[in-house]
Protein backbone atom coordinates (compact mmCIF):
# COMPACT_ATOMS: atom_id res chain seq x y z
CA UNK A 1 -17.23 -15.57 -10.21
CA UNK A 2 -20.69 -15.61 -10.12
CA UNK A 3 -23.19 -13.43 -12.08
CA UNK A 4 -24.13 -10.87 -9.67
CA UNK A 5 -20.04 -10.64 -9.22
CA UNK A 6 -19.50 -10.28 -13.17
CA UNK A 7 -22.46 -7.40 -13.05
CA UNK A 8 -20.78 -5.72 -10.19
CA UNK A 9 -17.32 -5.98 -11.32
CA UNK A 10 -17.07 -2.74 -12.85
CA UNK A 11 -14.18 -0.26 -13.02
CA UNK A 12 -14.82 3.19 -12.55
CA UNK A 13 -11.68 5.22 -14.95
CA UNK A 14 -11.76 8.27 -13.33
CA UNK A 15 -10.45 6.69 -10.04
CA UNK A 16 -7.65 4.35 -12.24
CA UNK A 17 -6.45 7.70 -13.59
CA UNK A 18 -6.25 8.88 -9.91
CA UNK A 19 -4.32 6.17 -9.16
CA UNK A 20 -1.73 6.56 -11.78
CA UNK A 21 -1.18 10.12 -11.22
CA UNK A 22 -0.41 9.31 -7.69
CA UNK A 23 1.89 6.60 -8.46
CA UNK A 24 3.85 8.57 -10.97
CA UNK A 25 4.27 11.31 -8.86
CA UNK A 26 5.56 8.96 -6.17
CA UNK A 27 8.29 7.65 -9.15
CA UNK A 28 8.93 11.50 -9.64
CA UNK A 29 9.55 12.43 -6.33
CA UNK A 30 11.98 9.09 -5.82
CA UNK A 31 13.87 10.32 -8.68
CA UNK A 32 14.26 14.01 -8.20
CA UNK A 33 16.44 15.92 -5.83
CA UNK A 34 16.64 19.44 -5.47
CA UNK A 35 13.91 22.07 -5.68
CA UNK A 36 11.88 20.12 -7.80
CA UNK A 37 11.76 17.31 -4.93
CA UNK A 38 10.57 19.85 -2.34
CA UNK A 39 7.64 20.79 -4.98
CA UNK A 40 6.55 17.21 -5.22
CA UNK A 41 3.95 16.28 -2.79
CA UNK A 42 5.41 12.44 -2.24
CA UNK A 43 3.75 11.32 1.10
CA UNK A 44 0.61 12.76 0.11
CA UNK A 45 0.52 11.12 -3.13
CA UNK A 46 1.33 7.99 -0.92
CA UNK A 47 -1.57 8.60 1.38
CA UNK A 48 -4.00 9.25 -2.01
CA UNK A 49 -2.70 5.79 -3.30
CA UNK A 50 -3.92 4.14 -0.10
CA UNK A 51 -7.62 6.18 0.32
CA UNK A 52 -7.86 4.87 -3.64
CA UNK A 53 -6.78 1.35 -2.84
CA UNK A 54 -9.41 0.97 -0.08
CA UNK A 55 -11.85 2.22 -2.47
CA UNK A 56 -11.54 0.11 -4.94
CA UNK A 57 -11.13 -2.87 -3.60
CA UNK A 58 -13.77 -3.05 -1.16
CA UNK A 59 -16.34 -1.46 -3.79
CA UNK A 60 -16.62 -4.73 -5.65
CA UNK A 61 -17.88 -6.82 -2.28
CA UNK A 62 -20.14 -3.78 -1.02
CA UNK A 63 -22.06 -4.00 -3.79
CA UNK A 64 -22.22 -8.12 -3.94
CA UNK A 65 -22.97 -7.89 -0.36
CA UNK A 66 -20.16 -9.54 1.78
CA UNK A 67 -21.79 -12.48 2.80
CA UNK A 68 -21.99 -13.48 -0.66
CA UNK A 69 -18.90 -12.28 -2.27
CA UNK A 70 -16.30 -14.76 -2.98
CA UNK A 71 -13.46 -14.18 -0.13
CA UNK A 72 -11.28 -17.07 -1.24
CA UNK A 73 -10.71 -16.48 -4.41
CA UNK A 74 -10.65 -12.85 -3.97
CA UNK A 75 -7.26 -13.63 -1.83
CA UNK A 76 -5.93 -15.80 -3.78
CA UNK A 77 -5.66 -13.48 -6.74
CA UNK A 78 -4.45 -10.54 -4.84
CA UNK A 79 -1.22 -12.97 -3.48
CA UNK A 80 -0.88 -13.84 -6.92
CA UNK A 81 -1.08 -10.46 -8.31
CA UNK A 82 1.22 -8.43 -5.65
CA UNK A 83 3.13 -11.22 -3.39
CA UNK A 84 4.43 -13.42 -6.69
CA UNK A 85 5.99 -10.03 -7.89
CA UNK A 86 7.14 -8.63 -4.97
CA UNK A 87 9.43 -11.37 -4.24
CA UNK A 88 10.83 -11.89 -7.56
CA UNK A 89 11.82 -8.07 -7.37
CA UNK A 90 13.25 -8.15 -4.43
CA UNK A 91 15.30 -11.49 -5.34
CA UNK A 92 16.42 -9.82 -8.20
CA UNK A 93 17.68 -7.15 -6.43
CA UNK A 94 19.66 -9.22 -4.26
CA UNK A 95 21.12 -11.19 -6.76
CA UNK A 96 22.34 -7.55 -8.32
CA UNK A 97 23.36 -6.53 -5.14
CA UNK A 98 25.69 -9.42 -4.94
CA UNK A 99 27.06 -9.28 -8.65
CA UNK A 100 27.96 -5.54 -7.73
CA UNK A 101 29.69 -5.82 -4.33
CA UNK A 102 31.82 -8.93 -5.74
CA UNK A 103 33.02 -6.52 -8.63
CA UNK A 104 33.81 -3.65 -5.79
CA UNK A 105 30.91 -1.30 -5.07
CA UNK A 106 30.99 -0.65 -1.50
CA UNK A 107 27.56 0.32 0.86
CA UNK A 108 28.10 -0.63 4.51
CA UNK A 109 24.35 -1.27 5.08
CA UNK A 110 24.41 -4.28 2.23
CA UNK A 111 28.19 -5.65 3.16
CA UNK A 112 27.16 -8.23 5.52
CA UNK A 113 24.57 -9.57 3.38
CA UNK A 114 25.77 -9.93 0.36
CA UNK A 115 29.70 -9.76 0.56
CA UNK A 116 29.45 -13.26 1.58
CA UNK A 117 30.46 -16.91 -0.30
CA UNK A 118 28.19 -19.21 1.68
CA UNK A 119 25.59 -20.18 0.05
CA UNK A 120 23.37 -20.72 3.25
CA UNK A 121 24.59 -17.40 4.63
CA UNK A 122 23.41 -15.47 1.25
CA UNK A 123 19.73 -17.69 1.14
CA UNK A 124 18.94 -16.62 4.94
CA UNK A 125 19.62 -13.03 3.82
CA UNK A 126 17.83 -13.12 0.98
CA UNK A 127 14.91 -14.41 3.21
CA UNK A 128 15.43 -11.56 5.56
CA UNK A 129 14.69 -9.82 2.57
CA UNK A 130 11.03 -11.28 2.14
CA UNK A 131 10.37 -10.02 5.44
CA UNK A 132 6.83 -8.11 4.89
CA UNK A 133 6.20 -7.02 8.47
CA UNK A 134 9.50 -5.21 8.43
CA UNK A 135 9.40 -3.68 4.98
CA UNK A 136 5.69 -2.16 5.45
CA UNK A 137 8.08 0.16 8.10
CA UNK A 138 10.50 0.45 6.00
CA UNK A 139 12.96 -1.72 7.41
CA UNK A 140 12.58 -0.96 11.41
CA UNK A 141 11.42 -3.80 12.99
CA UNK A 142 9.18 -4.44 15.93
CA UNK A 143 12.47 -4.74 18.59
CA UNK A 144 14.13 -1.00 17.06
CA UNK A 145 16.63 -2.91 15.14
CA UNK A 146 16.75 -1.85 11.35
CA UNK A 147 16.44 -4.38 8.03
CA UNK A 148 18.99 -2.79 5.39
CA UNK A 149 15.82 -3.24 2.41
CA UNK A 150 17.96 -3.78 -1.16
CA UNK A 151 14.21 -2.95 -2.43
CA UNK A 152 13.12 -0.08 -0.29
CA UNK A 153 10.22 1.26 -2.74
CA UNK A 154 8.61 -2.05 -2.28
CA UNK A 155 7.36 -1.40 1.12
CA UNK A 156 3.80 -0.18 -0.88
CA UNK A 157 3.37 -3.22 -2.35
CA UNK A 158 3.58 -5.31 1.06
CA UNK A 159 0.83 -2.83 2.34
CA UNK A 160 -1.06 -3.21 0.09
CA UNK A 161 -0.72 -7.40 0.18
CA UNK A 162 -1.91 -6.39 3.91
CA UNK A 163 -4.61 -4.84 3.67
CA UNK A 164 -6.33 -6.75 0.75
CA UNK A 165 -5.85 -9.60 2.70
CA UNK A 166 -7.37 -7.58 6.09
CA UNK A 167 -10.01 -6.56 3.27
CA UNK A 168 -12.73 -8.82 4.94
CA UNK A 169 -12.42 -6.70 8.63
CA UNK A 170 -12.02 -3.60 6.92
CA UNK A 171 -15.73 -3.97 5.05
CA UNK A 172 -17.34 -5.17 7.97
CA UNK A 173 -16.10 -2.36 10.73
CA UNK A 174 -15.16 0.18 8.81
CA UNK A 175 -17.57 1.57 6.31
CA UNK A 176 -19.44 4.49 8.47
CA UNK A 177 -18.51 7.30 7.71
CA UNK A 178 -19.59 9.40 10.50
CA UNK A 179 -17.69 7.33 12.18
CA UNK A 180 -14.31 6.16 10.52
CA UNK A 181 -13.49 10.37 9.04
CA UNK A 182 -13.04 11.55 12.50
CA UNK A 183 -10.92 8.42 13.72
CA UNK A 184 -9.07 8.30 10.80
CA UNK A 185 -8.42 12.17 11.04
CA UNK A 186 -7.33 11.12 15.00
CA UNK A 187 -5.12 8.22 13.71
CA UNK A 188 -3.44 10.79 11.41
CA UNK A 189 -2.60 13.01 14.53
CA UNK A 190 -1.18 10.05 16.80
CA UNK A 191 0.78 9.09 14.19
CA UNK A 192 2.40 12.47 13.65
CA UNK A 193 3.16 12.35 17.58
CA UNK A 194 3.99 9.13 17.60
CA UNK A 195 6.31 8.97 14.93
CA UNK A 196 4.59 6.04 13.44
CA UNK A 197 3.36 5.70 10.13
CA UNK A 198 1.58 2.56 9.14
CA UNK A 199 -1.14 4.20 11.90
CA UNK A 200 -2.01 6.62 9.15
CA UNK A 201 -1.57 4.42 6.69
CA UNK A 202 -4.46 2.10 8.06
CA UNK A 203 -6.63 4.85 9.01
CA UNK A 204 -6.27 6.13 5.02
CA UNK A 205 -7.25 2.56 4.21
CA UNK A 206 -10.87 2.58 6.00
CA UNK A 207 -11.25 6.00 4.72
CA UNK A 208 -11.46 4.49 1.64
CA UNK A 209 -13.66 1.57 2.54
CA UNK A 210 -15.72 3.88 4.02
CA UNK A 211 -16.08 5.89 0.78
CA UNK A 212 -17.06 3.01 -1.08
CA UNK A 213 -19.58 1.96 1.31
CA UNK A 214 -20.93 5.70 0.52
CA UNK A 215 -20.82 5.41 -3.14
CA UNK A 216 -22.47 1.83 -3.38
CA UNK A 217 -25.05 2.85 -0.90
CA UNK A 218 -25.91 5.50 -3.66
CA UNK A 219 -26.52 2.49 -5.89
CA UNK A 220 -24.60 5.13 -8.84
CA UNK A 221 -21.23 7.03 -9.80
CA UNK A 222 -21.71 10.72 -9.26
CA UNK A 223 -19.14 13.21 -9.49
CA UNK A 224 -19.56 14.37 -6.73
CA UNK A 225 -19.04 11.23 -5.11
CA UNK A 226 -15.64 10.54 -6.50
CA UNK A 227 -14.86 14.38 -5.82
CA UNK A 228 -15.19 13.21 -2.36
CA UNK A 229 -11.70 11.12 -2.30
CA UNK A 230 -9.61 13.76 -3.09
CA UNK A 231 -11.42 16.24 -0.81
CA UNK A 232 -11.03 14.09 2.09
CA UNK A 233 -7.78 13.88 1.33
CA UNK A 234 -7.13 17.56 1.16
CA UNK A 235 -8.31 17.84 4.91
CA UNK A 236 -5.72 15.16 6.16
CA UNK A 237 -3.18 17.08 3.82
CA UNK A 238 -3.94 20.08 5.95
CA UNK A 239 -3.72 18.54 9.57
């Protein structure tokens, strides 16, 4: 990391708490039922997560400047940080998934894969398991057929090991936002009509990259400023 990096690499609190109050209400609303359940704003949490995620990490190479910043290592340490335990997760829940249907528990969706006593049969499952493209749908694949996810809550964590490795396109189209509010507030509506998800979920993305763009372009942290996240989000919360 070089010195104009080490200056710029900053964190700015305020949007770390946002973060964790969306991720614990996503925890809350996975573990709920009921009433309470209804109460809990889940998706929209979700979609905050995502606006957050773009802003912070693209805030870091606005502000080096993006022909400077150091792209390589930048990926290398986000597969490190989110692919390395994403896998071991999700191989941990396989191998628990195993243990328990060999003692009895029965679930239709996991017999198949884990029922079996070949070795070969259980490692290409497990694979099947590691497949990223499918889990950032939650399992539905790009033919209609279905992927039975022993991990489902990890589909999060492969979008976000997509889009910090799309970070580099995302700072370079996306960071007007004149532009990118009203196509991201379009994206939102196809993908209610549609019936397709990781639309919106892209479309959040940029919206954050294109609030970073706004903050560093400031060349300073106002309030108001990081007001701005949550306010944009309010509008898509309203579509």
């Amino acid at each position: 990391m070089n010195e104009k990096e080490k200056d710029s690499d900053t964190r700015i609190y305020a949007l770390d708490g946002l973060r964790g109050l969306a991720a614990l209400a996503v925890v809350a609303y996975h573990y709920t039922g009921g009433t309470l359940r209804q109460l809990l704003p889940g998706a929209q949490f979700v979609t905050l997560f995502f606006i957050l995620s773009g802003l912070v990490l693209s805030i870091v190479p606005l502000r080096v400047g993006i022909d400077t910043y150091n792209w390589p290592r930048y990926q290398l340490r986000r597969i490190a940080r989110l692919a390395i335990p994403t896998c071991t997760a999700i191989g941990i829940c396989c191998i628990v998934s195993t243990i328990a249907m060999h003692m009895g528990w029965k679930a239709e969706e996991y017999a198949n894969a884990f029922s079996t006593s070949s070795p070969s049969v259980w490692l290409h499952n497990l694979l099947t398991q590691l497949d990223m493209l499918s889990m950032t749908t939650a399992g539905t694949r790009v033919d209609g057929s279905t992927l039975a996810m022993v991990d489902l809550p990890s589909w999060s964590m492969c979008w976000e090991l997509l889009f910090s490795l799309a970070l580099p396109v995302y700072v370079i189209i996306a960071t007007d936002m004149r532009f990118v509010a009203p196509i991201a507030l379009a994206c939102v509506l196809l993908s209610e009509w549609t019936q397709w998800p990781p639309l919106r979920h892209m479309a959040m993305f940029a919206l954050g990259v294109a609030l970073a763009k706004r903050l560093t372009d400031n060349g300073r942290e106002t309030m108001r400023d990081v007001v701005a996240v949550p306010l944009a989000l309010c509008g898509i919360v309203l579509v």
